[in-house]
N, C-alpha and C. Protein backbone atom coordinates (compact mmCIF):
# COMPACT_ATOMS: atom_id res chain seq x y z
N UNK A 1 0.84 -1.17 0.00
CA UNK A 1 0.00 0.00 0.00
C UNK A 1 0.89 1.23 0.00
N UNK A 2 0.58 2.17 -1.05
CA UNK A 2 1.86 3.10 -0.76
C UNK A 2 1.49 4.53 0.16
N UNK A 3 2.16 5.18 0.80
CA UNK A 3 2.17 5.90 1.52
C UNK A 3 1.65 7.69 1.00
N UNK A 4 0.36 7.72 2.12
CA UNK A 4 -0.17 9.13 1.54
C UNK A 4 -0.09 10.44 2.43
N UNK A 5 0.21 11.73 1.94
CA UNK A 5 1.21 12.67 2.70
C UNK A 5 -0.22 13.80 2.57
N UNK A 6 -0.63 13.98 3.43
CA UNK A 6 -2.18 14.94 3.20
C UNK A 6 -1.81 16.32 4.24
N UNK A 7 -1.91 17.51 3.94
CA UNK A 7 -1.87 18.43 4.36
C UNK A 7 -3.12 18.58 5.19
N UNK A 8 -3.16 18.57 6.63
CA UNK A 8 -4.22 19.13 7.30
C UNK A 8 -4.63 20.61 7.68
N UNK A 9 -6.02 20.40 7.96
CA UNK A 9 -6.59 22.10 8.35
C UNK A 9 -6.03 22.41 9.64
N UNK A 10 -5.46 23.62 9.96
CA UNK A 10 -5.12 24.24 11.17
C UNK A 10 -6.29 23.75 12.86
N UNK A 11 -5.69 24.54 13.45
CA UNK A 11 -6.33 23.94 14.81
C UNK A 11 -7.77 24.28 14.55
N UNK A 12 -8.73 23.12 15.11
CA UNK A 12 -10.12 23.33 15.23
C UNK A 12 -10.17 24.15 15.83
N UNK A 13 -9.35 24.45 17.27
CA UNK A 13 -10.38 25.77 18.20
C UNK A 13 -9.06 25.89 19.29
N UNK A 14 -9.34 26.61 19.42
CA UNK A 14 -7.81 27.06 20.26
C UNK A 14 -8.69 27.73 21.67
N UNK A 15 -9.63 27.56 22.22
CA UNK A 15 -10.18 27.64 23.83
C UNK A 15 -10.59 26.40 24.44
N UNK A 16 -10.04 26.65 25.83
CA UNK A 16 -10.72 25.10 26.46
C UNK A 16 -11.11 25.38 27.64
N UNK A 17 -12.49 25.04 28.06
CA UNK A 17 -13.19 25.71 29.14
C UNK A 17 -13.35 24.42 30.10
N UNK A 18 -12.97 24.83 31.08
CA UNK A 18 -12.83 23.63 32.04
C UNK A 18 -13.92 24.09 33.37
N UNK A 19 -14.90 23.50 33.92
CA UNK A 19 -16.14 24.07 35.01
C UNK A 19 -15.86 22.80 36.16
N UNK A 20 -15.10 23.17 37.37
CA UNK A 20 -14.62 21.73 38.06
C UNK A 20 -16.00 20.89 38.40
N UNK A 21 -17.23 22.24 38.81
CA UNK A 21 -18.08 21.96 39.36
C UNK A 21 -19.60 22.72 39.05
N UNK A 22 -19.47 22.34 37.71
CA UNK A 22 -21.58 22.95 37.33
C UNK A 22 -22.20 22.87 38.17
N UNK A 23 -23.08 23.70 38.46
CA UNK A 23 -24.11 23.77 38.74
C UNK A 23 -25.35 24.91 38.81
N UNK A 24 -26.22 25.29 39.27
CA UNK A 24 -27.01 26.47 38.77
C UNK A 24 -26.55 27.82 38.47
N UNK A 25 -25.44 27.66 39.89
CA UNK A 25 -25.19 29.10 38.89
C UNK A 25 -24.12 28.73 37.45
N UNK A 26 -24.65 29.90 36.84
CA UNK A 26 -24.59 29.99 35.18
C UNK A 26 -22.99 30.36 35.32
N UNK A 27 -22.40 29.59 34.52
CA UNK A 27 -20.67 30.33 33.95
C UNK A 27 -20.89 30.90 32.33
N UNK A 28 -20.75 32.13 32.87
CA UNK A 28 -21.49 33.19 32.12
C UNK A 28 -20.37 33.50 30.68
N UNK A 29 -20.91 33.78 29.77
CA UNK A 29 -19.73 34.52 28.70
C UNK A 29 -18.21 34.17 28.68
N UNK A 30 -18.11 32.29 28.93
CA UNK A 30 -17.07 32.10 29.10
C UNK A 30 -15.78 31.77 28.49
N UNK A 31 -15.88 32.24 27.25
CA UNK A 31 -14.97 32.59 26.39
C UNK A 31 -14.75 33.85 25.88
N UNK A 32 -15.06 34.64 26.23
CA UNK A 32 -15.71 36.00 26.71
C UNK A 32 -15.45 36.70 24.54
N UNK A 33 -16.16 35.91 23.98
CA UNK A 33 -15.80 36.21 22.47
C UNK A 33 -17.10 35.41 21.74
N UNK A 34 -16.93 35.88 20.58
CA UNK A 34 -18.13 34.54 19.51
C UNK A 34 -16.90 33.41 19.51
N UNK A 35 -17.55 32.68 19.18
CA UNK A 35 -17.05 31.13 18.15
C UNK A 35 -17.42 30.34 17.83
N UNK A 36 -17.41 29.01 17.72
CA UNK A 36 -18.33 27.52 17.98
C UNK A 36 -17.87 26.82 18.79
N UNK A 37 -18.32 26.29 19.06
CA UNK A 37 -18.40 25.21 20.04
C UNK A 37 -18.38 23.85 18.74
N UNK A 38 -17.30 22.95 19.90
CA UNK A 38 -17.21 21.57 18.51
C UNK A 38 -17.04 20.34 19.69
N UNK A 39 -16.94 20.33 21.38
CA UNK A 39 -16.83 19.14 21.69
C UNK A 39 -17.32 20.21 23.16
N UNK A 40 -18.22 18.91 24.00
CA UNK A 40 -18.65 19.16 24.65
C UNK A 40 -18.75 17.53 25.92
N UNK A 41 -17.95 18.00 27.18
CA UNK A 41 -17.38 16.35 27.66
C UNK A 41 -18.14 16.99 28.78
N UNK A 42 -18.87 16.04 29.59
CA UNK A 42 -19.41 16.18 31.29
C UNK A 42 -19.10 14.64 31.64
N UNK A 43 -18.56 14.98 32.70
CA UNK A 43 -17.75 14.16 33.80
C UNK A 43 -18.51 13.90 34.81
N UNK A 44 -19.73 13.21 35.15
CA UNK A 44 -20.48 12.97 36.57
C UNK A 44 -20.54 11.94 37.30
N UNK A 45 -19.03 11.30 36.97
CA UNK A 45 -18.53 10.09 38.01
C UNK A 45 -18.47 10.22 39.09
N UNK A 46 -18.35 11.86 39.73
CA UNK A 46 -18.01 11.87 41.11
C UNK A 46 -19.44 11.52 42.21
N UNK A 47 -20.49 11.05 41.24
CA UNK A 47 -22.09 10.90 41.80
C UNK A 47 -22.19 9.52 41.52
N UNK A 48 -22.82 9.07 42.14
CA UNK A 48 -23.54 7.90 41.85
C UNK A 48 -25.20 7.87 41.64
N UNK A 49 -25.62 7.07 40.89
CA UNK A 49 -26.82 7.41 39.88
C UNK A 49 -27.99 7.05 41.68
N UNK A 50 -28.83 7.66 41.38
CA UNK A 50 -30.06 7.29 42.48
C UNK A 50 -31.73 7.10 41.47
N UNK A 51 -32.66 6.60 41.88
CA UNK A 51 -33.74 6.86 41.07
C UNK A 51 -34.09 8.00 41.42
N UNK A 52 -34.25 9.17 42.69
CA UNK A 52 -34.57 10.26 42.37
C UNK A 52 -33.09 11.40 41.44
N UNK A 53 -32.17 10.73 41.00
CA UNK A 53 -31.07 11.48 40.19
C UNK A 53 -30.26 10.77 39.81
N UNK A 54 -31.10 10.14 38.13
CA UNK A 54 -29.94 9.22 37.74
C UNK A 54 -29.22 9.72 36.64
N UNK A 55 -29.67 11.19 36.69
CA UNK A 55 -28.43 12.07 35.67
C UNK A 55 -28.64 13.48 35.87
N UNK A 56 -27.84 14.03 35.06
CA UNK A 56 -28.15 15.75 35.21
C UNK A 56 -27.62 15.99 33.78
N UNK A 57 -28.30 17.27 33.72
CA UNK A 57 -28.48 17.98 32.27
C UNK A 57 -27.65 19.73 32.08
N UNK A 58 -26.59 19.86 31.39
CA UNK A 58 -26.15 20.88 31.03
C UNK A 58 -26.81 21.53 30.21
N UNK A 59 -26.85 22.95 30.66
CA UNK A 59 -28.13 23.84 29.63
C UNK A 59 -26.75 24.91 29.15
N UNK A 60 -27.15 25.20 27.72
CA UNK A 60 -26.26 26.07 27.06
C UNK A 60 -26.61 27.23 26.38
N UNK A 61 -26.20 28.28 26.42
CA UNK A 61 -27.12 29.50 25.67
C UNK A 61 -26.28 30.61 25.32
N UNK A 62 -26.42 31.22 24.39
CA UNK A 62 -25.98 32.22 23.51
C UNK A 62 -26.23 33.50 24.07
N UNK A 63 -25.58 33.73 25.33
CA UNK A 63 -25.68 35.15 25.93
C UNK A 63 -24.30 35.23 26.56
N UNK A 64 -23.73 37.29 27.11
CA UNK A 64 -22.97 37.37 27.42
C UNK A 64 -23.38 37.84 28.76
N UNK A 65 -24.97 38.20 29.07
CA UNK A 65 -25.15 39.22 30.22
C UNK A 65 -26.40 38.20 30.67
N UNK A 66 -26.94 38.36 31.88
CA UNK A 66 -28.44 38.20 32.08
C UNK A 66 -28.25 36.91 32.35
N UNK A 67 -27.85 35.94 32.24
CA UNK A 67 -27.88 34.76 32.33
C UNK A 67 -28.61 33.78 33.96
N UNK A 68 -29.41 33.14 33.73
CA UNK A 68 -29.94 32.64 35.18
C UNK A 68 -30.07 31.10 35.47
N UNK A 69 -29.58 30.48 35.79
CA UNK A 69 -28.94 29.00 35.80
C UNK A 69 -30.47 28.27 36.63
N UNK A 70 -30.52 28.48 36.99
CA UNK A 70 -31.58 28.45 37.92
C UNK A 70 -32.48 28.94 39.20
N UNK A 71 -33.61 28.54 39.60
CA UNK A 71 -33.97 29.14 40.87
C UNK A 71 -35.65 29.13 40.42
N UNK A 72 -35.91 29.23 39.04
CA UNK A 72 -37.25 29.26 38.65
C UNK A 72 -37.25 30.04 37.91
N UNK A 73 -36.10 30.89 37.69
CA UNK A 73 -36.13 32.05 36.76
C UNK A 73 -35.18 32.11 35.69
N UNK A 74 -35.00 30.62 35.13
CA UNK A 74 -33.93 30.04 34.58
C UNK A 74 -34.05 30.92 33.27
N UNK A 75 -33.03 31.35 32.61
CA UNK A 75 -32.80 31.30 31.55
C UNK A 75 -33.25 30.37 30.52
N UNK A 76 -34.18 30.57 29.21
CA UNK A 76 -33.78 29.52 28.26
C UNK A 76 -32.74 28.67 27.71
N UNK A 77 -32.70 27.68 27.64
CA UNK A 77 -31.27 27.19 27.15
C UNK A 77 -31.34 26.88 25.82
N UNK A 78 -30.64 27.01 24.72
CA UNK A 78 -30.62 26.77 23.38
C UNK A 78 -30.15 25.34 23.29
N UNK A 79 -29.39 24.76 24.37
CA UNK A 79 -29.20 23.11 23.90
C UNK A 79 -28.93 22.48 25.66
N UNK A 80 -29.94 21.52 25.57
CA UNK A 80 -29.84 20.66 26.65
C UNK A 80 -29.26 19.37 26.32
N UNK A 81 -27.88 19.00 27.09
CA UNK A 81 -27.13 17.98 26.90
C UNK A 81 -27.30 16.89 27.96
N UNK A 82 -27.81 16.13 27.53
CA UNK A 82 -27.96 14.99 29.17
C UNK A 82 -26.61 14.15 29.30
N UNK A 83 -26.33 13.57 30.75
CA UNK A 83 -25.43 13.08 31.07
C UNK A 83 -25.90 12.27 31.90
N UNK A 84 -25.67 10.88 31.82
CA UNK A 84 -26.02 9.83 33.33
C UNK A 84 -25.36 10.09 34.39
N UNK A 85 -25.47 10.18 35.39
CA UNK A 85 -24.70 10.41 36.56
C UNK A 85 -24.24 9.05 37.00
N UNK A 86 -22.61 9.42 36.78
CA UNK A 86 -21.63 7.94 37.54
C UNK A 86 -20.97 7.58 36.16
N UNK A 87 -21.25 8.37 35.13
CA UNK A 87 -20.34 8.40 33.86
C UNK A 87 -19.98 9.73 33.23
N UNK A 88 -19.02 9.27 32.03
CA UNK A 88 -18.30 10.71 31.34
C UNK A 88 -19.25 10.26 30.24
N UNK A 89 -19.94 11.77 30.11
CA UNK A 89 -20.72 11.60 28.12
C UNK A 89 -19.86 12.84 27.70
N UNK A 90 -19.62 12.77 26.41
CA UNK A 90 -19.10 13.43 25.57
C UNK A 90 -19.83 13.23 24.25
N UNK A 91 -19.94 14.69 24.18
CA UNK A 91 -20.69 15.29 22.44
C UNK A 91 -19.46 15.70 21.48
N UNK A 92 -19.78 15.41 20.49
CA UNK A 92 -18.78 16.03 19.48
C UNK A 92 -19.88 16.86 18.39
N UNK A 93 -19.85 17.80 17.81
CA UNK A 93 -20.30 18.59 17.10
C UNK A 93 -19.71 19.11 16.27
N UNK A 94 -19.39 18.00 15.39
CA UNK A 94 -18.21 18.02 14.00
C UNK A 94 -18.58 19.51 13.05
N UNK A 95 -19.68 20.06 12.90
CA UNK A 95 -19.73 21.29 12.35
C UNK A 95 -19.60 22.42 13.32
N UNK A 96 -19.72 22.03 14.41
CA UNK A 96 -19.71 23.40 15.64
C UNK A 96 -20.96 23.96 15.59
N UNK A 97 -21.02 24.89 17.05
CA UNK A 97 -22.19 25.30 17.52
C UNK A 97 -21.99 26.26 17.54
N UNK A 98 -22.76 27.82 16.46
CA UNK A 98 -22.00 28.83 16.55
C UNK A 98 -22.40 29.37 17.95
N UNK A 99 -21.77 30.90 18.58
CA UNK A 99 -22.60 31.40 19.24
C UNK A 99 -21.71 32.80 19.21
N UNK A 100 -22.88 33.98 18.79
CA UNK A 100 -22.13 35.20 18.61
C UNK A 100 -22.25 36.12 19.37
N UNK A 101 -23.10 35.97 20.97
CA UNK A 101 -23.26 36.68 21.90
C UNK A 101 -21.86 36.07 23.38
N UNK A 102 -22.35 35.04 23.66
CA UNK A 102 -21.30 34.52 24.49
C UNK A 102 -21.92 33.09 24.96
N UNK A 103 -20.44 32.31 25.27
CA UNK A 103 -20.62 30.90 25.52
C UNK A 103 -21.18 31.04 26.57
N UNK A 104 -22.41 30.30 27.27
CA UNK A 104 -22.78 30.25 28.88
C UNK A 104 -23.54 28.72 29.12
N UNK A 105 -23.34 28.42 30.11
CA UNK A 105 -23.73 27.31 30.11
C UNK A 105 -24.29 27.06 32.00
N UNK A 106 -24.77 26.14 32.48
CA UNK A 106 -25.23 25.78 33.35
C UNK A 106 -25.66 24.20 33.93
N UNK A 107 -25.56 23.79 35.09
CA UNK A 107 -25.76 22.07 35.27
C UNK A 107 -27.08 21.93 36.41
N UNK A 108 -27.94 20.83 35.82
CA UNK A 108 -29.01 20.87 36.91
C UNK A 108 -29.95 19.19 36.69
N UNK A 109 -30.22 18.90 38.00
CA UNK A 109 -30.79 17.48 37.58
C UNK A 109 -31.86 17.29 36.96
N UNK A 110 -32.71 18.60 36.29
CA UNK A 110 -33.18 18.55 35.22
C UNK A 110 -33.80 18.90 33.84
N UNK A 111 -34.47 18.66 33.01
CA UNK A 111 -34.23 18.98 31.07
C UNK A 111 -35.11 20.34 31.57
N UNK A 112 -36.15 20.15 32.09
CA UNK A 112 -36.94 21.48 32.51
C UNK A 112 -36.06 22.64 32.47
N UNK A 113 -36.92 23.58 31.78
CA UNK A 113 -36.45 24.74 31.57
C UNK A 113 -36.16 25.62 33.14
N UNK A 114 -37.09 25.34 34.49
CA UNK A 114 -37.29 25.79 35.33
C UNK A 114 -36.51 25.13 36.66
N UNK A 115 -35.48 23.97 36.12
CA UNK A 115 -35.26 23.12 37.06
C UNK A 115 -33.95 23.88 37.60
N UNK A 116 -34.31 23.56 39.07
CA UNK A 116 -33.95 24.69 40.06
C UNK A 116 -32.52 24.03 40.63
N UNK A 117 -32.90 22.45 40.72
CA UNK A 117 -31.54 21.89 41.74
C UNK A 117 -30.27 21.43 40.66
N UNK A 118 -29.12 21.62 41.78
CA UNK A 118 -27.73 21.51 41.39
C UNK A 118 -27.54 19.72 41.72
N UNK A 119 -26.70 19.50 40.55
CA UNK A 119 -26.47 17.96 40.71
C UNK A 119 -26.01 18.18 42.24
N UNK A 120 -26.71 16.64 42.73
CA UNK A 120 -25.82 16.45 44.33
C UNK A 120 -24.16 16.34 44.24
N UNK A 121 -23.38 16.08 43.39
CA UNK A 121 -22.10 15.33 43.31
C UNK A 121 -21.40 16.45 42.85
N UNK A 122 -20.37 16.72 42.11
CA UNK A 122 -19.39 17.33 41.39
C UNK A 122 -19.81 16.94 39.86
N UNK A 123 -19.87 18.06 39.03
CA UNK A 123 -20.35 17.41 37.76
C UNK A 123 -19.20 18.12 36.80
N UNK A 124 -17.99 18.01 35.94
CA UNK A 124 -17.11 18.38 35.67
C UNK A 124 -17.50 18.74 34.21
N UNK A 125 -17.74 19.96 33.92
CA UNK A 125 -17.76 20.08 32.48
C UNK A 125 -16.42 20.63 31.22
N UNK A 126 -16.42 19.79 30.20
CA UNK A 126 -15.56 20.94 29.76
C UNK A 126 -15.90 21.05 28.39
N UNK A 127 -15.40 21.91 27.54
CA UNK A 127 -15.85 22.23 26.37
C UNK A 127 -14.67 22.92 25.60
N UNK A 128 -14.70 22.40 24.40
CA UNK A 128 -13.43 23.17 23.46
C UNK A 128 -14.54 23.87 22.41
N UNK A 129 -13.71 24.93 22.19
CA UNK A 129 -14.10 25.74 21.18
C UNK A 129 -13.31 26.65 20.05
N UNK A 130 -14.21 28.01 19.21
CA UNK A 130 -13.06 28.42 18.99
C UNK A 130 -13.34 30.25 19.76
């Protein structure tokens, strides 16, 4: 088989947002720029799954100001990412997710727009972008 020499595209995204510990409150405008978003990893091993919380859900939204993670007065989220609790899920978003106001994101045990509680455990998010 003979050997093929392919020039690749430059770096996908040169930011990497690391959250040790999501939860309602919102990490606001945290690339403090536009870009996309192309991989999106939550870490909720440090929990163990229960039937009243056998996962929690990262909410993500396209703002730099205003942002409300929860309490009842949540912010809309433009993408809810679920995660089982007591495992790592990871998204990849091979075209990227633009966002031209600011990256913000938030963690809560649930898809509800209004859901108020913070995972019980440590929920580790991180996200590359550009």
């Amino acid at each position: 088989m003979a050997v093929v020499l392919t020039s690749v595209l430059g770096d996908l995204a040169g930011k990497l947002v690391i959250d040790e510990d999501a939860d309602t409150t919102a990490s606001t405008n945290t690339t403090s720029a536009a870009g996309s978003m192309y991989m999106v990893q939550i870490d909720a091993t440090a929990g163990t799954p229960t039937t009243a919380e056998p996962a929690c859900y990262v909410k993500i939204i396209d703002a730099s100001t205003s942002v409300t993670g929860g309490g009842g007065s949540s912010s809309t989220p433009e993408l809810v990412l679920y995660a089982p609790i007591g495992e790592v899920t990871t998204y990849i978003i091979s075209s990227g997710w633009a966002f031209s106001n600011g990256l913000s994101f938030w963690a809560v045990q649930t898809a509800a727009v209004a859901g108020d509680d913070s995972p019980t455990a440590d929920v580790k998010v991180t996200i590359i972008s550009t």
